[in-house]
C-alpha atoms as a PDB file:
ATOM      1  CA  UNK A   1      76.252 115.431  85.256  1.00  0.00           C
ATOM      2  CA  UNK A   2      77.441 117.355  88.173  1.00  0.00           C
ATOM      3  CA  UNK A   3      79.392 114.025  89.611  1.00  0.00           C
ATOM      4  CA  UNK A   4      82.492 112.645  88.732  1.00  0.00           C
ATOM      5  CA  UNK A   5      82.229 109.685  86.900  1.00  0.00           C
ATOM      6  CA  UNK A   6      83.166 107.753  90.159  1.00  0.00           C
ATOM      7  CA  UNK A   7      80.294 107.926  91.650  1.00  0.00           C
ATOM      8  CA  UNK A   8      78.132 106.068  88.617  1.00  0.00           C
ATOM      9  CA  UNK A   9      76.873 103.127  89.260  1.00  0.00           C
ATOM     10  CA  UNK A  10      80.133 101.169  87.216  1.00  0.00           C
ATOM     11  CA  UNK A  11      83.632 102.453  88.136  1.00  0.00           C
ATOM     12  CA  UNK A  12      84.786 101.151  84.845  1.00  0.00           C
ATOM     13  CA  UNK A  13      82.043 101.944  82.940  1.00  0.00           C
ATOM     14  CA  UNK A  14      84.218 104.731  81.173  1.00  0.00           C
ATOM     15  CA  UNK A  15      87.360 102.690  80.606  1.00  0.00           C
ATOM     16  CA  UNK A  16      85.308  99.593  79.451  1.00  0.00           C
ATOM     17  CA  UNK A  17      84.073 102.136  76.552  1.00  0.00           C
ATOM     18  CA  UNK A  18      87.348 102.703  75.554  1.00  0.00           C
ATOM     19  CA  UNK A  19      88.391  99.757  75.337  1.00  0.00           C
ATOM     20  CA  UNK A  20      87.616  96.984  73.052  1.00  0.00           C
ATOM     21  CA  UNK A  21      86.899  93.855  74.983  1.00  0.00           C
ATOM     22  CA  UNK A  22      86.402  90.391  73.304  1.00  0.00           C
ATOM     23  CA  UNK A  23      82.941  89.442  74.972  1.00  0.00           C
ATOM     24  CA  UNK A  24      81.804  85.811  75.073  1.00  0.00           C
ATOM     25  CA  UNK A  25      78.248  85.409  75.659  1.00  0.00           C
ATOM     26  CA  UNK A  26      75.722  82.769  75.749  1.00  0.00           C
ATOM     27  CA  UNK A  27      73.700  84.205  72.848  1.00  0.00           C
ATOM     28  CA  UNK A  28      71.521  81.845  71.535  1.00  0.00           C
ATOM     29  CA  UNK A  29      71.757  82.657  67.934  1.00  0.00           C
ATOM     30  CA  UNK A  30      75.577  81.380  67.883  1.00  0.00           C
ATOM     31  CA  UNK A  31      75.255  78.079  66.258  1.00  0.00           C
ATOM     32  CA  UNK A  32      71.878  79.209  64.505  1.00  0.00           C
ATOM     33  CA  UNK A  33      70.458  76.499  63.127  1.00  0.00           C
ATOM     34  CA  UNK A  34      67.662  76.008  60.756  1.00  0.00           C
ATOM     35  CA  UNK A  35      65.983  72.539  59.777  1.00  0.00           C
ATOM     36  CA  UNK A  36      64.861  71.704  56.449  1.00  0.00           C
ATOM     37  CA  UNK A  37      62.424  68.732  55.180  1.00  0.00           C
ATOM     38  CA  UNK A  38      64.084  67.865  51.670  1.00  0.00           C
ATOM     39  CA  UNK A  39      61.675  65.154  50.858  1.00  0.00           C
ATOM     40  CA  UNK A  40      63.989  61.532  51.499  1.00  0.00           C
ATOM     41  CA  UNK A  41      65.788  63.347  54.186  1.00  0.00           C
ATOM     42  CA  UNK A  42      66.180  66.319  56.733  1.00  0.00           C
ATOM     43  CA  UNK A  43      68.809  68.831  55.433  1.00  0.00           C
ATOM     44  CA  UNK A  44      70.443  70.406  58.519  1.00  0.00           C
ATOM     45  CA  UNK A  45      72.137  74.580  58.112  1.00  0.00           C
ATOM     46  CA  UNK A  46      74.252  76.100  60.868  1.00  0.00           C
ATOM     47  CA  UNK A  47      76.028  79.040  60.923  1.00  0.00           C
ATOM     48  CA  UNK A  48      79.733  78.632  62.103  1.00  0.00           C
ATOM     49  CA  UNK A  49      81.272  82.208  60.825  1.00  0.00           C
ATOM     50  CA  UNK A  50      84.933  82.700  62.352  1.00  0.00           C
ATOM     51  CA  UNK A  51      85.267  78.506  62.601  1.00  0.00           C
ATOM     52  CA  UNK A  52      87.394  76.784  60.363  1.00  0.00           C
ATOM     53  CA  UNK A  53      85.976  72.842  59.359  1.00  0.00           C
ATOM     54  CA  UNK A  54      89.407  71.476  61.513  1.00  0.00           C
ATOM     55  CA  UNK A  55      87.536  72.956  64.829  1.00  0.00           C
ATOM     56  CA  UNK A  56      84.140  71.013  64.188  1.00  0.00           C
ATOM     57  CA  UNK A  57      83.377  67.996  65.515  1.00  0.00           C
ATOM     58  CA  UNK A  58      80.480  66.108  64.589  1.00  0.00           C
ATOM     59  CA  UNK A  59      79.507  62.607  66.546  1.00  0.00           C
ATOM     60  CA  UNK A  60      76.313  60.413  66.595  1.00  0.00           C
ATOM     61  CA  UNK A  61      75.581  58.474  69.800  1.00  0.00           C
ATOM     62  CA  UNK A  62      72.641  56.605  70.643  1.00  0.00           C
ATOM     63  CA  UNK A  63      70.770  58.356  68.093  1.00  0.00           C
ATOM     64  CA  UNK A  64      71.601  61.912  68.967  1.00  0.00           C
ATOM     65  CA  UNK A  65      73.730  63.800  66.438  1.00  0.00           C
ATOM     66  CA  UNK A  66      76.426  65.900  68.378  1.00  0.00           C
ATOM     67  CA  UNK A  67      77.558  69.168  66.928  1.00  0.00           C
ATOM     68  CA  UNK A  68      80.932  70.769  68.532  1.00  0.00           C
ATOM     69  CA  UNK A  69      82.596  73.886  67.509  1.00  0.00           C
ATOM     70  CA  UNK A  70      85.606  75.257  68.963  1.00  0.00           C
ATOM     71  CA  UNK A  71      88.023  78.335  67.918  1.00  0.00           C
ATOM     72  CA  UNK A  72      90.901  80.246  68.889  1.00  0.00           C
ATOM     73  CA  UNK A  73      92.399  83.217  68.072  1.00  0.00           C
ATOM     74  CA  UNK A  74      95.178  85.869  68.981  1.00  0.00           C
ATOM     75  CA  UNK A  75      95.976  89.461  67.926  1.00  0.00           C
ATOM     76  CA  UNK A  76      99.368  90.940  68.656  1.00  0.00           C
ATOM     77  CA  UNK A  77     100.391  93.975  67.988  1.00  0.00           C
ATOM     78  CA  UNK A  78     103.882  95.636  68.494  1.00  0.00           C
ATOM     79  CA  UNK A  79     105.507  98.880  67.741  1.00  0.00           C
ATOM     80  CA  UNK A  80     108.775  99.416  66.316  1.00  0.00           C
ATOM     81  CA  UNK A  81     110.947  98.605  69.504  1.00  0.00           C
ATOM     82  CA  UNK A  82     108.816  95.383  69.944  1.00  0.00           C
ATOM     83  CA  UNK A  83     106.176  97.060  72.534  1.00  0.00           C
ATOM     84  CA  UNK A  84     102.914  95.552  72.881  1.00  0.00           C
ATOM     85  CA  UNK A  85     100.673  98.022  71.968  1.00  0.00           C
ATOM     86  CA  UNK A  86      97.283  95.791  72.214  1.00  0.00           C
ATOM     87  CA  UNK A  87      97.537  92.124  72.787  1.00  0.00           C
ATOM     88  CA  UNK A  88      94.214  90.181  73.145  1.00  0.00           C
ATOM     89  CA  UNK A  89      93.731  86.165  72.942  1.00  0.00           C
ATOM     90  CA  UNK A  90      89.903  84.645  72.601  1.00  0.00           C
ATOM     91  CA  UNK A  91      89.260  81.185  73.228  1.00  0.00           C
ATOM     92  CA  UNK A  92      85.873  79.871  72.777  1.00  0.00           C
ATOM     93  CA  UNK A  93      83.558  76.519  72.363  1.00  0.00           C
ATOM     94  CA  UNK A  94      79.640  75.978  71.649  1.00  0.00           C
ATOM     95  CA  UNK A  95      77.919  73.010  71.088  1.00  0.00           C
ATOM     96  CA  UNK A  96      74.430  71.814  70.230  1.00  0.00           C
ATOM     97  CA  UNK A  97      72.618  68.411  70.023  1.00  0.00           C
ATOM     98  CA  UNK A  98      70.105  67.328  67.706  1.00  0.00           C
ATOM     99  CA  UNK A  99      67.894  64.016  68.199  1.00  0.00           C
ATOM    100  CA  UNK A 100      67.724  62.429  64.409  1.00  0.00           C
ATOM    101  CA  UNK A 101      66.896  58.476  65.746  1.00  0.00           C
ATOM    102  CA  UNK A 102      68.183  55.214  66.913  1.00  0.00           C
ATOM    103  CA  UNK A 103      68.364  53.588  63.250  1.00  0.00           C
ATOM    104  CA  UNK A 104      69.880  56.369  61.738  1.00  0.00           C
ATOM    105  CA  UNK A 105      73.827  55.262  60.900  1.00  0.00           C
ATOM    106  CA  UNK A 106      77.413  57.272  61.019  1.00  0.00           C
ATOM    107  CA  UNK A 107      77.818  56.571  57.135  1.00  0.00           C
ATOM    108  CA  UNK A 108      74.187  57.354  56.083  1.00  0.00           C
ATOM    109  CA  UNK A 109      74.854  61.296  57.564  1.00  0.00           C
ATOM    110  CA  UNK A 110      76.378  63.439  55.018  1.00  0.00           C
ATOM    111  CA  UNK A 111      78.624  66.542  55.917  1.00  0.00           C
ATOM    112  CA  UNK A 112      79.778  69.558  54.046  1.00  0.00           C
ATOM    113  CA  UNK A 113      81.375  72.648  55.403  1.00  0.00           C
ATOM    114  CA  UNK A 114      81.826  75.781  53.219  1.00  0.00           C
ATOM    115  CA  UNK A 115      82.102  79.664  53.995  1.00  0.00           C
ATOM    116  CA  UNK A 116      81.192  79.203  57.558  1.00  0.00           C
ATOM    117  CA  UNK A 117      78.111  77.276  57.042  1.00  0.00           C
ATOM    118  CA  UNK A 118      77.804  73.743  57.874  1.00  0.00           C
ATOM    119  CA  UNK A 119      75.340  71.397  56.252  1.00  0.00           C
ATOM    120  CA  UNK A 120      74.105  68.110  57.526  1.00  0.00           C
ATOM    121  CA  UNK A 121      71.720  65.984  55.439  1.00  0.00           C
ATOM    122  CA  UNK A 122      70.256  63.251  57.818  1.00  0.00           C
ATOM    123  CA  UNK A 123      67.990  60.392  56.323  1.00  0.00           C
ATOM    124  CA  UNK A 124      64.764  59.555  56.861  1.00  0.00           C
ATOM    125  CA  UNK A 125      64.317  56.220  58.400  1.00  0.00           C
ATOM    126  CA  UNK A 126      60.660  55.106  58.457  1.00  0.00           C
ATOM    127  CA  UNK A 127      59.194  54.550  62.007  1.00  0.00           C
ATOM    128  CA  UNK A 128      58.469  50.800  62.367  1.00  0.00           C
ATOM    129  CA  UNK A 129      55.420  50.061  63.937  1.00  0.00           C
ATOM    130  CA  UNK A 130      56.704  47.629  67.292  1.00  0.00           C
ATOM    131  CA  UNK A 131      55.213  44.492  67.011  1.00  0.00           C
ATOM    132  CA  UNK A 132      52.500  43.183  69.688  1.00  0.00           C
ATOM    133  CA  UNK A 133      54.159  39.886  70.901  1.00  0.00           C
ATOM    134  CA  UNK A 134      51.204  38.444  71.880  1.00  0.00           C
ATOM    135  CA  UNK A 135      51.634  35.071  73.760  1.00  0.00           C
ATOM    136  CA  UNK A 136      48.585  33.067  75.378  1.00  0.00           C
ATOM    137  CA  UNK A 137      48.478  31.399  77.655  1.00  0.00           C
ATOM    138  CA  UNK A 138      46.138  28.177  78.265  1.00  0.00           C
ATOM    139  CA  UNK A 139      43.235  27.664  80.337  1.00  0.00           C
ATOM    140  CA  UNK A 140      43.082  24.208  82.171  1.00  0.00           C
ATOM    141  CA  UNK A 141      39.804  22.681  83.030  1.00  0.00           C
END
């Protein structure tokens, strides 16, 4: 290119290569999720790499199972006379919701955390058919 690279389109385009930026991002494949029909109940995998089981909140509410994640993390670096050479911090949160039903109960959900991977086994609860309430009323005459 015949230009300088201040004329491109990004002044900082160049420096930002240099430089290794923690990027947060709203990529959907962050709390990946997959959903798994294990016969008496629904068996629940997501993908937590980099989160430790102290920064993961689970919470059921009005039949919605809550899933909160949350993580932070620093890197210092110094050189012998106590210099910062790089110094970057990264704070981040997701979260994700997951309707599993109004009858479904805190201690009938079943949690286990391990290598980054959460697992969830939710119950079934068999639909109950509402009941018709019929009431008649009588005819005079």
């Amino acid at each position: 290119m015949l230009f300088p690279s201040v004329f491109r389109d990004n002044l900082f385009n160049d420096f930002n290569d240099i430089m290794d930026w923690p990027t947060v991002s709203t990529d959907p494949t962050l709390m990946k999720s997959d959903v798994k029909d294990a016969g008496d109940h629904y068996e629940l995998t997501m993908d937590l790499p980099g989160f430790s089981k102290d920064n993961v909140k689970l919470q059921l509410k009005d039949g919605v199972l809550n899933f909160q994640a949350s993580t932070s993390k620093s890197n210092d670096e110094k050189d012998e006379d106590g210099k910062y050479l790089r110094r970057e911090r990264f704070q981040g949160s997701c979260s994700r919701s997951f309707y599993v039903g109004k009858d479904v109960k805190e201690e009938d959900i079943k949690a286990k955390f391990d290598n980054g991977v959460l697992t969830v086994c939710v119950p079934k609860k068999e639909d109950k058919p509402e009941v018709e309430d019929n009431h008649l009323i009588q005819i005079e005459g």
